[in-house]
PDB file of N, CA and C in Angstrom:
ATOM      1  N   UNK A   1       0.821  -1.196   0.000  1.00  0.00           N
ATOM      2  CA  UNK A   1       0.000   0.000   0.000  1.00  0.00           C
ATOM      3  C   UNK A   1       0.870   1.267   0.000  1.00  0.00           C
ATOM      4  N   UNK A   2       1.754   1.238   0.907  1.00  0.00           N
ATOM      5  CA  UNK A   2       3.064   2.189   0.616  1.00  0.00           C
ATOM      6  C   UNK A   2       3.528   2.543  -0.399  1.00  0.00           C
ATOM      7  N   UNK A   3       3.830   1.664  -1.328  1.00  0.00           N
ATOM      8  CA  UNK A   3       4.466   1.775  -2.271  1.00  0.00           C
ATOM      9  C   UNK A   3       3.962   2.602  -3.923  1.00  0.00           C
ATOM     10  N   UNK A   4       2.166   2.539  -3.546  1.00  0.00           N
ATOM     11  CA  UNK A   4       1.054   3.267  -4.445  1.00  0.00           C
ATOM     12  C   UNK A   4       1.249   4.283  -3.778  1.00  0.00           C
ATOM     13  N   UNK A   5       0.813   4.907  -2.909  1.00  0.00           N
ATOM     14  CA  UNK A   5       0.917   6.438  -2.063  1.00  0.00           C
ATOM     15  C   UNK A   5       2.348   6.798  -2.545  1.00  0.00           C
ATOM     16  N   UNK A   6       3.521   6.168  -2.940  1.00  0.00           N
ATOM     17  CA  UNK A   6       4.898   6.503  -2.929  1.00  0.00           C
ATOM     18  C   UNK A   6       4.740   7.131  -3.924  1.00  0.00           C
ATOM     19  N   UNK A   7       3.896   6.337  -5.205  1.00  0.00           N
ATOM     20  CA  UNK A   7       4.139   6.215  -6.768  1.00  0.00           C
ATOM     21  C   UNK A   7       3.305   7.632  -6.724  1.00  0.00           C
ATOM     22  N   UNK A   8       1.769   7.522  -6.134  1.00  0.00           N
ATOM     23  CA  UNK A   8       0.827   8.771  -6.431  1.00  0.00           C
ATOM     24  C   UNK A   8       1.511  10.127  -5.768  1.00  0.00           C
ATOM     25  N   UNK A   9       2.016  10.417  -5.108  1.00  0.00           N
ATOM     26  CA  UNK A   9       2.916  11.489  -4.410  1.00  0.00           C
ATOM     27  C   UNK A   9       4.161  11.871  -5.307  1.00  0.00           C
ATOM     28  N   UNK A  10       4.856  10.921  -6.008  1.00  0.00           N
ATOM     29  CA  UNK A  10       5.715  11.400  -6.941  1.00  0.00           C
ATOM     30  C   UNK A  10       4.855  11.867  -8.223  1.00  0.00           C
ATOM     31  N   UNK A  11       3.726  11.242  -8.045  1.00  0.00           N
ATOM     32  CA  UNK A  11       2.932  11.783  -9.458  1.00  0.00           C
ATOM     33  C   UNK A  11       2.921  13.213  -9.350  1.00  0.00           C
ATOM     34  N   UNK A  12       2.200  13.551  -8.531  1.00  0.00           N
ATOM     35  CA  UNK A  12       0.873  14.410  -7.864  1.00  0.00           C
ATOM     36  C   UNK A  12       2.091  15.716  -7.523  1.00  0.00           C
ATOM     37  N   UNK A  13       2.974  15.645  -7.047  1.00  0.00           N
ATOM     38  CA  UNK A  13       4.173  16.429  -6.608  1.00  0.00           C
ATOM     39  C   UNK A  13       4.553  17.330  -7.874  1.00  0.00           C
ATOM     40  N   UNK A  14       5.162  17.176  -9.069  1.00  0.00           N
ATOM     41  CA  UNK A  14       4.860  18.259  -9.782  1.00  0.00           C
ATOM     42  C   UNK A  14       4.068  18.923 -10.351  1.00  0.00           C
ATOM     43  N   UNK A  15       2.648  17.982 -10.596  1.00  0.00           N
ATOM     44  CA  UNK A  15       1.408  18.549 -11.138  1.00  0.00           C
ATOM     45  C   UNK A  15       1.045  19.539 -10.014  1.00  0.00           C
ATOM     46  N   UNK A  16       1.076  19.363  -8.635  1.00  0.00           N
ATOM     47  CA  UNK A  16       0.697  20.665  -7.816  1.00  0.00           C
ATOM     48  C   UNK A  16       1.553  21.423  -7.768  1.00  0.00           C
ATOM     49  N   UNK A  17       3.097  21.124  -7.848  1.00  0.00           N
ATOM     50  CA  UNK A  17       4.209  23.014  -8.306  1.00  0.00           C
ATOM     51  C   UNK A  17       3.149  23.300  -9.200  1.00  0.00           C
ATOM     52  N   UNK A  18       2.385  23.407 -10.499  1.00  0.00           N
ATOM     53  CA  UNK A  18       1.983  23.806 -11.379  1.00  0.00           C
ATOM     54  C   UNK A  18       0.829  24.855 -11.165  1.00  0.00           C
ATOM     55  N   UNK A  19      -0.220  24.304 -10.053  1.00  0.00           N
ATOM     56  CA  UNK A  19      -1.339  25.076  -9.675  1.00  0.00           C
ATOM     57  C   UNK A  19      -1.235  26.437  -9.429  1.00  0.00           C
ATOM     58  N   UNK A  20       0.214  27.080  -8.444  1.00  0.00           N
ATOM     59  CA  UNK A  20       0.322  28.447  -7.972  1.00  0.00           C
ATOM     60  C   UNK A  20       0.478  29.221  -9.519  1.00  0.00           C
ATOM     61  N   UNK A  21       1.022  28.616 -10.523  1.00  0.00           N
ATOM     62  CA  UNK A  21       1.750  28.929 -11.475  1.00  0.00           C
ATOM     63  C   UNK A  21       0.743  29.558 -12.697  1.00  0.00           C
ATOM     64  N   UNK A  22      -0.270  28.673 -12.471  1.00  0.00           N
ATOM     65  CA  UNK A  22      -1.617  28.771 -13.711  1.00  0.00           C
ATOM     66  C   UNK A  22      -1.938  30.012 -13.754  1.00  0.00           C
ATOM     67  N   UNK A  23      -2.570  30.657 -12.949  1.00  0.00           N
ATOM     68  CA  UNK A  23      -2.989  32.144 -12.995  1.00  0.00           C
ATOM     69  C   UNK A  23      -1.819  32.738 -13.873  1.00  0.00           C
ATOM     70  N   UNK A  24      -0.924  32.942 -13.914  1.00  0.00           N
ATOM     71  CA  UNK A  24       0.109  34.451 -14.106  1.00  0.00           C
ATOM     72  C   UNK A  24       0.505  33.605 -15.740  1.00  0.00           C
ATOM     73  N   UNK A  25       0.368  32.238 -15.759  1.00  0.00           N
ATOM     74  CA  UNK A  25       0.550  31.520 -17.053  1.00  0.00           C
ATOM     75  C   UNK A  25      -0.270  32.486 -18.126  1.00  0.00           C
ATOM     76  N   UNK A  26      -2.113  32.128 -17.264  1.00  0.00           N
ATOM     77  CA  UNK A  26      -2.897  32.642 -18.230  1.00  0.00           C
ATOM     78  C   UNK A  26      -2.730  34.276 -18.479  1.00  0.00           C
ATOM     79  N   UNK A  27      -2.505  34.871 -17.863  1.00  0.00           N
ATOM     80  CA  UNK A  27      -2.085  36.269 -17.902  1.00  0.00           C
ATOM     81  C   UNK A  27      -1.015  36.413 -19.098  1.00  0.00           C
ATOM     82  N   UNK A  28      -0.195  35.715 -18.732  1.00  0.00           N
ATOM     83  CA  UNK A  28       1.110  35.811 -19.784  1.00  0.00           C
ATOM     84  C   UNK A  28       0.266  35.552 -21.224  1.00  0.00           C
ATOM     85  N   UNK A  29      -0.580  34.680 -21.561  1.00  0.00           N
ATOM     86  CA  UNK A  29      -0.798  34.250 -22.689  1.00  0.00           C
ATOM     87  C   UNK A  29      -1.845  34.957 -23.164  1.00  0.00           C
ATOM     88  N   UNK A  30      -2.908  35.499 -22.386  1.00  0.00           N
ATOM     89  CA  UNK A  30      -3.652  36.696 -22.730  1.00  0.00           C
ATOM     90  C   UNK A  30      -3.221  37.885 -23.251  1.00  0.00           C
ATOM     91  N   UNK A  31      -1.490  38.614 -22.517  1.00  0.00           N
ATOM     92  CA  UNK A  31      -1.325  39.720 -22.857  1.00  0.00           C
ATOM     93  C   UNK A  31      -0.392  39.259 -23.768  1.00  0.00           C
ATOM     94  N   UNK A  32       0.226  38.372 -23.698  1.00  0.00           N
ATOM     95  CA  UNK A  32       1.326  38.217 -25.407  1.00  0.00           C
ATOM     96  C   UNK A  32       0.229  38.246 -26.137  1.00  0.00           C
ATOM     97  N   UNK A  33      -0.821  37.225 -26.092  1.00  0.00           N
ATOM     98  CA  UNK A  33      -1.982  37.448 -27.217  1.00  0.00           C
ATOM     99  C   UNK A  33      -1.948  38.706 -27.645  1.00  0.00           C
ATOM    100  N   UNK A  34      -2.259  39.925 -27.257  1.00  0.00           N
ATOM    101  CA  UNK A  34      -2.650  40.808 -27.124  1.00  0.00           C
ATOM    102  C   UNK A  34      -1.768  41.714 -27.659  1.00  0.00           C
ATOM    103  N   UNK A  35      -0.381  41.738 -27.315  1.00  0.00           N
ATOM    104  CA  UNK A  35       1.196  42.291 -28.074  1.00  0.00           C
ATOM    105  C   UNK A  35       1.148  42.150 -29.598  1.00  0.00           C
ATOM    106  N   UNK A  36       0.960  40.260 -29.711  1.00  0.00           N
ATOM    107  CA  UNK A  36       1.155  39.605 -30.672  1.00  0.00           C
ATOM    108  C   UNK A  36       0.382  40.336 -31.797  1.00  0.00           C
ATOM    109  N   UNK A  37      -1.251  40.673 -31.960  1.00  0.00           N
ATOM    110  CA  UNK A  37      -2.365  41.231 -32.675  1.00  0.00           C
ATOM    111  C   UNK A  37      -1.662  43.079 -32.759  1.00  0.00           C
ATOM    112  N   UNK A  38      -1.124  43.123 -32.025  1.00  0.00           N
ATOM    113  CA  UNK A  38      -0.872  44.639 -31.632  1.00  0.00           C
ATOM    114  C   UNK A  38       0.179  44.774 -33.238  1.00  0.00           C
ATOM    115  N   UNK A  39       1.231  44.007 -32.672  1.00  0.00           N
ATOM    116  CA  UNK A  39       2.627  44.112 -33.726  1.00  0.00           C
ATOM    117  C   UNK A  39       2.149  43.885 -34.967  1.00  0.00           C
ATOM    118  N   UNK A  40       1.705  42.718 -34.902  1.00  0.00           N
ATOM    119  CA  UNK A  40       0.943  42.129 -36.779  1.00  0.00           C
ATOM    120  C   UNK A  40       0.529  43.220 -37.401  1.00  0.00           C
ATOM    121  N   UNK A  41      -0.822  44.305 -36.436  1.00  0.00           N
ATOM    122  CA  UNK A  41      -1.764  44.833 -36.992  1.00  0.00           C
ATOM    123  C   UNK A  41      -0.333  45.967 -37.325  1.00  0.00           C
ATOM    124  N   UNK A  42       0.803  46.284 -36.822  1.00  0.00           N
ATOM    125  CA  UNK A  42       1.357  47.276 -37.192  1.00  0.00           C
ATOM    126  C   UNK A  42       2.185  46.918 -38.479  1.00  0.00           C
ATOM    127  N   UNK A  43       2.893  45.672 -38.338  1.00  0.00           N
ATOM    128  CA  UNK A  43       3.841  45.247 -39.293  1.00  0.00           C
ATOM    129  C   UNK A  43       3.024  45.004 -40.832  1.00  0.00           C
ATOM    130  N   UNK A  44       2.067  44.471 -40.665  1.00  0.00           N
ATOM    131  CA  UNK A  44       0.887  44.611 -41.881  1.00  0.00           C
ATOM    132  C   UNK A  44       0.447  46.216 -42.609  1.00  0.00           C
ATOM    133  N   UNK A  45       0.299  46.654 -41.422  1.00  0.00           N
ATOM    134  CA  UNK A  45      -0.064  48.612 -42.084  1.00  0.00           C
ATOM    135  C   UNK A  45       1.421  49.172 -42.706  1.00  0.00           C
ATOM    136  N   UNK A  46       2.705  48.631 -42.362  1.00  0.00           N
ATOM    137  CA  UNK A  46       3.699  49.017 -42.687  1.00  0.00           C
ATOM    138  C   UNK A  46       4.169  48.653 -43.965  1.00  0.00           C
ATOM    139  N   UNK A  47       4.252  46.775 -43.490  1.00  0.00           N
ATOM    140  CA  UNK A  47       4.456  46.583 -45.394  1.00  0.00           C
ATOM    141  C   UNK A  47       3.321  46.942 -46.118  1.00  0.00           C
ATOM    142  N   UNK A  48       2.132  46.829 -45.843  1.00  0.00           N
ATOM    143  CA  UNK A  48       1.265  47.504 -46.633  1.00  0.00           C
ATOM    144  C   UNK A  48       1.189  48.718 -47.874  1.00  0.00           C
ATOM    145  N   UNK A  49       1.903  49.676 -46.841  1.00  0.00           N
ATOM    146  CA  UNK A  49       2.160  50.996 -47.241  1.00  0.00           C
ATOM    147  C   UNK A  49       3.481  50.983 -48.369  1.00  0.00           C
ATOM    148  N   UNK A  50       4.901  49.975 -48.065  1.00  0.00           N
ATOM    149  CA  UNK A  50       5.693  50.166 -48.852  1.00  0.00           C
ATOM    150  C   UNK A  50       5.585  49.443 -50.284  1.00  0.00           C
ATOM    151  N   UNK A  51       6.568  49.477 -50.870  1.00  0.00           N
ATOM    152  CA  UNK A  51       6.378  48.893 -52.744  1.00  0.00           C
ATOM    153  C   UNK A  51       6.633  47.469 -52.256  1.00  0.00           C
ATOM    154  N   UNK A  52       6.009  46.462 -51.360  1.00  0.00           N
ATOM    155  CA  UNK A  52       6.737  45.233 -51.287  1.00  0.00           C
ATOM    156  C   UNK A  52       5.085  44.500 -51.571  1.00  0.00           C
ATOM    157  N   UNK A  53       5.214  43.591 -52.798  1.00  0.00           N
ATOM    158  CA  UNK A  53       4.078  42.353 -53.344  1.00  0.00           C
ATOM    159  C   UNK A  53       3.575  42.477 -52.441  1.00  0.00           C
ATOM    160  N   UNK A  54       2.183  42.193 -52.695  1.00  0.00           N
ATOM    161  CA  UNK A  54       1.148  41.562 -51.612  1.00  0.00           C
ATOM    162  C   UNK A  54       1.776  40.099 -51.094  1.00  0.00           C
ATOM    163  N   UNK A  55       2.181  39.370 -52.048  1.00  0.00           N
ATOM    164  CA  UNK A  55       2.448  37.964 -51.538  1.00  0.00           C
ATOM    165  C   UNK A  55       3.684  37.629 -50.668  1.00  0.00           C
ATOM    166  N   UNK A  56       4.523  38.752 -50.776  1.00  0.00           N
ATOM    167  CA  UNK A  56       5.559  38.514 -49.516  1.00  0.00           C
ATOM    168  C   UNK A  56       5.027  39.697 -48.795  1.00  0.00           C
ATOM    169  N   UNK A  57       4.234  40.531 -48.373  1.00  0.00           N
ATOM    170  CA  UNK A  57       3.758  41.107 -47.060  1.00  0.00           C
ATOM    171  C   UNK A  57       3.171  39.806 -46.328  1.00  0.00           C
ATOM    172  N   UNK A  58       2.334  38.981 -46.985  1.00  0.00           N
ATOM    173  CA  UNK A  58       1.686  37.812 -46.810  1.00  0.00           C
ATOM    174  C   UNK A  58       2.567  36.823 -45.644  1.00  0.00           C
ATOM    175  N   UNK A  59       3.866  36.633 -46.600  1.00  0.00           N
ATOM    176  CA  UNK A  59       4.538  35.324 -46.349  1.00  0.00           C
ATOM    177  C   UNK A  59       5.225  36.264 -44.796  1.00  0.00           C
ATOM    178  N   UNK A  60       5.394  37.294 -45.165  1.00  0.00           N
ATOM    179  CA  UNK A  60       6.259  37.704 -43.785  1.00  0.00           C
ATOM    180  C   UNK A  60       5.689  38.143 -42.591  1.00  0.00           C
ATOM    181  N   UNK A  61       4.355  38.194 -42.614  1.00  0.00           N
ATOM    182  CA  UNK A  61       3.437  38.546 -41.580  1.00  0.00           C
ATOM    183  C   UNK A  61       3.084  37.560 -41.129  1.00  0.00           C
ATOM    184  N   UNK A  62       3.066  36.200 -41.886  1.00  0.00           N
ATOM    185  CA  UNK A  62       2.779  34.800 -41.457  1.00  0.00           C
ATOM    186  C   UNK A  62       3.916  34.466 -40.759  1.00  0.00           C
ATOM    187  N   UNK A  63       5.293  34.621 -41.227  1.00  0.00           N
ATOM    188  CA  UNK A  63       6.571  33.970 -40.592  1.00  0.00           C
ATOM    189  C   UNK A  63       6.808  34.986 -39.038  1.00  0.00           C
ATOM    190  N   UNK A  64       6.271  36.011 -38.717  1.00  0.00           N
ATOM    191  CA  UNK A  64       6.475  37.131 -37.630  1.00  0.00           C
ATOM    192  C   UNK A  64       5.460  36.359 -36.988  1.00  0.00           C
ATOM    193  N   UNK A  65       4.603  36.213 -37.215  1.00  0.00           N
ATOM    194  CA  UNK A  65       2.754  35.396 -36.192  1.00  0.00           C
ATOM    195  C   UNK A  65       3.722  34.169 -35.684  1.00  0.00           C
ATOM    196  N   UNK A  66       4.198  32.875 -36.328  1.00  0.00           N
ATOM    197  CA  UNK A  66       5.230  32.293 -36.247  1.00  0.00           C
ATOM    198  C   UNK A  66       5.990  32.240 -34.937  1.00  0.00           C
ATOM    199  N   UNK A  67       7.129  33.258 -35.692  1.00  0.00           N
ATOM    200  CA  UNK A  67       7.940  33.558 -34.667  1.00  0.00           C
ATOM    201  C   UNK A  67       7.665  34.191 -33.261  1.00  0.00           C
ATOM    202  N   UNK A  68       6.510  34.870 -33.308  1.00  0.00           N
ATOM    203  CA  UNK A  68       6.278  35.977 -31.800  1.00  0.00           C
ATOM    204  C   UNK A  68       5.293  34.465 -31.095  1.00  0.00           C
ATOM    205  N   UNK A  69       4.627  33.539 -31.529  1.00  0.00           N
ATOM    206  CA  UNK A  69       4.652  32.771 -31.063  1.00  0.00           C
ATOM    207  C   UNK A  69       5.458  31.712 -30.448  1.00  0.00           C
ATOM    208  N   UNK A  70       6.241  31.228 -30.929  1.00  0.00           N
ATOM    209  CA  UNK A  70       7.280  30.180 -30.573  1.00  0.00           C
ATOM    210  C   UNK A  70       8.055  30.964 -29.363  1.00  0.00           C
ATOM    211  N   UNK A  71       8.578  32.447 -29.775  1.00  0.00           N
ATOM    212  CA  UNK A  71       8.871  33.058 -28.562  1.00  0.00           C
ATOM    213  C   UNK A  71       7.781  33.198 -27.297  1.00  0.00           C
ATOM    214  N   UNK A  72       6.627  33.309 -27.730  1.00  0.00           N
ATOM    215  CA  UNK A  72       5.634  33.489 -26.109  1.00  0.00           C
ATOM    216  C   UNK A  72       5.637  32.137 -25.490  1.00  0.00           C
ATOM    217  N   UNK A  73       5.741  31.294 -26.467  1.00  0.00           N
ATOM    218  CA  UNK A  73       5.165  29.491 -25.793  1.00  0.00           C
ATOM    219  C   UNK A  73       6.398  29.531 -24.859  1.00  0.00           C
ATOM    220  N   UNK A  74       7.753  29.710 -25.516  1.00  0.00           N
ATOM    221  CA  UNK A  74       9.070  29.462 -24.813  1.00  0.00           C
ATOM    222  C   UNK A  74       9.296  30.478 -23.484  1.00  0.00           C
ATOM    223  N   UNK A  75       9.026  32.091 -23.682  1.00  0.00           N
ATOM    224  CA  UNK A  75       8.665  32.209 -22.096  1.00  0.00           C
ATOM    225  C   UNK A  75       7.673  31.891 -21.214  1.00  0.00           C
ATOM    226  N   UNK A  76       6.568  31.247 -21.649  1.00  0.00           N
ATOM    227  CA  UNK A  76       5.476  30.509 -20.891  1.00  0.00           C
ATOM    228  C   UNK A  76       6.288  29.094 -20.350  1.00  0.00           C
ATOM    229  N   UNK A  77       7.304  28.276 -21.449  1.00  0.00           N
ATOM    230  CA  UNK A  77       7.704  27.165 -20.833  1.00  0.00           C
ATOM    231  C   UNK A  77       8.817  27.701 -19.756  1.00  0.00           C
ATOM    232  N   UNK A  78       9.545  28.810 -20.020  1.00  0.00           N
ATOM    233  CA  UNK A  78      10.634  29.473 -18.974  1.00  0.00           C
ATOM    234  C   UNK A  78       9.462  29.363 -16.955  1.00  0.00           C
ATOM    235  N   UNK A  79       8.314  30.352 -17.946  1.00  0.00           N
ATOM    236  CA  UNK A  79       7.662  30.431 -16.438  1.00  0.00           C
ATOM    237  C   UNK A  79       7.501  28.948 -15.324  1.00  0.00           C
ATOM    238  N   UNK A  80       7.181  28.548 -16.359  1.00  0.00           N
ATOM    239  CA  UNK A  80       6.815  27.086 -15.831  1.00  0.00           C
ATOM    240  C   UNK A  80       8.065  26.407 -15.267  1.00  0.00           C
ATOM    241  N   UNK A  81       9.039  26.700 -15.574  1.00  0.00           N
ATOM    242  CA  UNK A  81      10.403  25.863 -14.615  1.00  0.00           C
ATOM    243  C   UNK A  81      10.991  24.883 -15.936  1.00  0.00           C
ATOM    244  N   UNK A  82      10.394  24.863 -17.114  1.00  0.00           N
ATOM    245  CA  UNK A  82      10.741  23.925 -17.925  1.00  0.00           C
ATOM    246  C   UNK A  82      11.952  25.009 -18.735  1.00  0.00           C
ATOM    247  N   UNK A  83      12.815  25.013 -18.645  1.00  0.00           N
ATOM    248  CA  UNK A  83      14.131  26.117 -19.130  1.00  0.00           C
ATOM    249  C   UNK A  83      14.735  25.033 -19.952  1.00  0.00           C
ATOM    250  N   UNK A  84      15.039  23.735 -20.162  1.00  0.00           N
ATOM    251  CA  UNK A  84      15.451  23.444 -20.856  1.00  0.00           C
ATOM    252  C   UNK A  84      14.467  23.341 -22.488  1.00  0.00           C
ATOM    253  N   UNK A  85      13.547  23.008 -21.673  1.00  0.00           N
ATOM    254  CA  UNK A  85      12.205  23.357 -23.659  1.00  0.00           C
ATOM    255  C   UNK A  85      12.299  24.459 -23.916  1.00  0.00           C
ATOM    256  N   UNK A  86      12.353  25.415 -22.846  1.00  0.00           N
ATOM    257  CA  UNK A  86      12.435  27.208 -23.504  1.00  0.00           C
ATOM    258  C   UNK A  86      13.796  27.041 -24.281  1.00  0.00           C
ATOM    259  N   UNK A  87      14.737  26.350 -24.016  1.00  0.00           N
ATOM    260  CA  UNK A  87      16.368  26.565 -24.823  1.00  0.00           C
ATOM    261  C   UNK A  87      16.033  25.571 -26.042  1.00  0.00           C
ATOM    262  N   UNK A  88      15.646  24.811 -25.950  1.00  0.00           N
ATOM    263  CA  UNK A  88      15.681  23.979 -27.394  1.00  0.00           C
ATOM    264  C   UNK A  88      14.609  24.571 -28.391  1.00  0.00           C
ATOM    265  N   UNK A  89      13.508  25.396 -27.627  1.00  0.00           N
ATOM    266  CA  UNK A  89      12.257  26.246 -28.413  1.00  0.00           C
ATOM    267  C   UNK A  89      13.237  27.277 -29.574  1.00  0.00           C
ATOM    268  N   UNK A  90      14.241  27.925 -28.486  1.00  0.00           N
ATOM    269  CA  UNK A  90      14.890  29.277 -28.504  1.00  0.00           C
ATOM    270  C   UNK A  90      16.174  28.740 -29.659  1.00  0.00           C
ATOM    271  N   UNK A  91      16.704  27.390 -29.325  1.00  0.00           N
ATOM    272  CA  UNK A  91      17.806  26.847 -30.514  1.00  0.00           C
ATOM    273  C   UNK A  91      16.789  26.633 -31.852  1.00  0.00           C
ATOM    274  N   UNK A  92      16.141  25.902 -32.131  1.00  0.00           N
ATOM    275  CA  UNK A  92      15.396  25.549 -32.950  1.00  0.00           C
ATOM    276  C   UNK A  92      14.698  26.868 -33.936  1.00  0.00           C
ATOM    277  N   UNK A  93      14.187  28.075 -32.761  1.00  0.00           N
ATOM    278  CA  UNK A  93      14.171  28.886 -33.695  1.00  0.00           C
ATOM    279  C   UNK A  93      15.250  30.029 -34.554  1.00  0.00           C
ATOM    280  N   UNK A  94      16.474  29.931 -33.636  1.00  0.00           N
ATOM    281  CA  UNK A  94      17.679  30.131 -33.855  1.00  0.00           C
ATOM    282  C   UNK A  94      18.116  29.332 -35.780  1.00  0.00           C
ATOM    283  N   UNK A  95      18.039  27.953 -35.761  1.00  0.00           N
ATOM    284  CA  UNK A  95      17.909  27.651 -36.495  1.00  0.00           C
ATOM    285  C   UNK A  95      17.486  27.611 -38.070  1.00  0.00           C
ATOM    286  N   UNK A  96      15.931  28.271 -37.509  1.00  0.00           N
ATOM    287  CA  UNK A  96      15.013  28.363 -38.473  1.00  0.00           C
ATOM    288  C   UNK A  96      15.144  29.756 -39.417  1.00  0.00           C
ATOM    289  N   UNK A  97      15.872  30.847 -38.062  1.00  0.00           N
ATOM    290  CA  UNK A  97      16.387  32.291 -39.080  1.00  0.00           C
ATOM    291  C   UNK A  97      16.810  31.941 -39.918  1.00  0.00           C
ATOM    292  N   UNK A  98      18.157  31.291 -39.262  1.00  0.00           N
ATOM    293  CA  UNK A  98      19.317  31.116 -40.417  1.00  0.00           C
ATOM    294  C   UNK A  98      18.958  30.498 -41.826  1.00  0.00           C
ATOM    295  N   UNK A  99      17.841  29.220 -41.381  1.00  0.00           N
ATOM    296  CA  UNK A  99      17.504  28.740 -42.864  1.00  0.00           C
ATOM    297  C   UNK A  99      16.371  29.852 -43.895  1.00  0.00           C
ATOM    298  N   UNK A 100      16.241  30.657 -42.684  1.00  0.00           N
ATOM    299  CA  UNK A 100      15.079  31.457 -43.712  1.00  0.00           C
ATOM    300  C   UNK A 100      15.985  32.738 -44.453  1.00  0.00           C
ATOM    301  N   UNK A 101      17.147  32.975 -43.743  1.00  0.00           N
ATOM    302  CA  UNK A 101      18.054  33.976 -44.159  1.00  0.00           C
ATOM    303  C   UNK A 101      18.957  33.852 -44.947  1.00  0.00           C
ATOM    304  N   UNK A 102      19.741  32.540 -45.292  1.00  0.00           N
ATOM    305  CA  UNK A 102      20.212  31.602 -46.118  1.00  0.00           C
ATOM    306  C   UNK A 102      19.352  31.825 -47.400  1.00  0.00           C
ATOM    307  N   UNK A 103      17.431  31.087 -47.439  1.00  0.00           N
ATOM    308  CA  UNK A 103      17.063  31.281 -48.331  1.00  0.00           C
ATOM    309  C   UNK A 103      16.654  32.138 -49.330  1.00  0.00           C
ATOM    310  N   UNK A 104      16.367  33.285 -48.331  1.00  0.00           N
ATOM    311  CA  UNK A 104      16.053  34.812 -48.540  1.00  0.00           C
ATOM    312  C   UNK A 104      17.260  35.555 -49.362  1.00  0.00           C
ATOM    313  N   UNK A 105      18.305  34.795 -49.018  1.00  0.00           N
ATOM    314  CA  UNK A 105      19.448  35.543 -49.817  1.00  0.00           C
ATOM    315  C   UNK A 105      19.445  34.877 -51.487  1.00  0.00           C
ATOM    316  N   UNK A 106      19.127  34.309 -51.685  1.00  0.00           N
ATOM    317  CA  UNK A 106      18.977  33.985 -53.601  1.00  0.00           C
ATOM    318  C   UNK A 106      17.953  34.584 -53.923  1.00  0.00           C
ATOM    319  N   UNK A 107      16.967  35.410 -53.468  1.00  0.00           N
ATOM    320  CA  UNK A 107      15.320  36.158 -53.411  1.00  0.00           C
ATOM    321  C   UNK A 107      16.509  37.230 -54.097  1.00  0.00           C
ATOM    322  N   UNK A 108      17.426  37.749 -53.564  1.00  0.00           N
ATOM    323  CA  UNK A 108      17.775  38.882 -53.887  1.00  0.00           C
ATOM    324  C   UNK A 108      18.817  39.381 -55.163  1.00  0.00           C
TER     325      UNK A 108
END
């Protein structure tokens, strides 16, 4: 019988660190929400305005939504105590510049 109470207590032990944590989580993800719509709606009125295709204002307002995401999830996983997913979030998108900056350079 010990040995179930052992197993459910190691369960149960980080799922409750998590509870104090939820509130200020959802906060975080409400107001990045909220940044996120903010920047778009600006970066959209901007390329908008300059001589750049509709179809790459398109592609680059999609790749910024993207990116300002992967960055909010990764300080949401920081909040949470998970720092090593925020670093592999943060390598990975590290990554993904370079291949988009790499490709972007024969565009030109």
């Amino acid at each position: 019988m010990n040995t179930i109470i052992d197993i459910l207590g190691r369960f149960w032990q980080p799922v409750a660190n998590f509870g104090p944590k939820i509130p200020g989580i959802i906060v975080s993800l409400l107001v990045g929400y909220v940044i996120i719509r903010i920047i778009l709606a600006i970066l959209h009125k901007v390329l908008k305005f300059s001589r750049i295709p509709r179809a790459l204002v398109s592609v680059v307002v999609s790749l910024a939504l993207i990116v300002m995401w992967v960055i909010l999830f990764a300080e949401i996983a920081r909040e949470l105590g998970l720092g090593s997913l925020a670093i592999t979030i943060s390598g990975s998108l590290a990554v993904l510049a370079i291949a988009l900056a790499s490709g972007a350079s024969g565009l030109a």
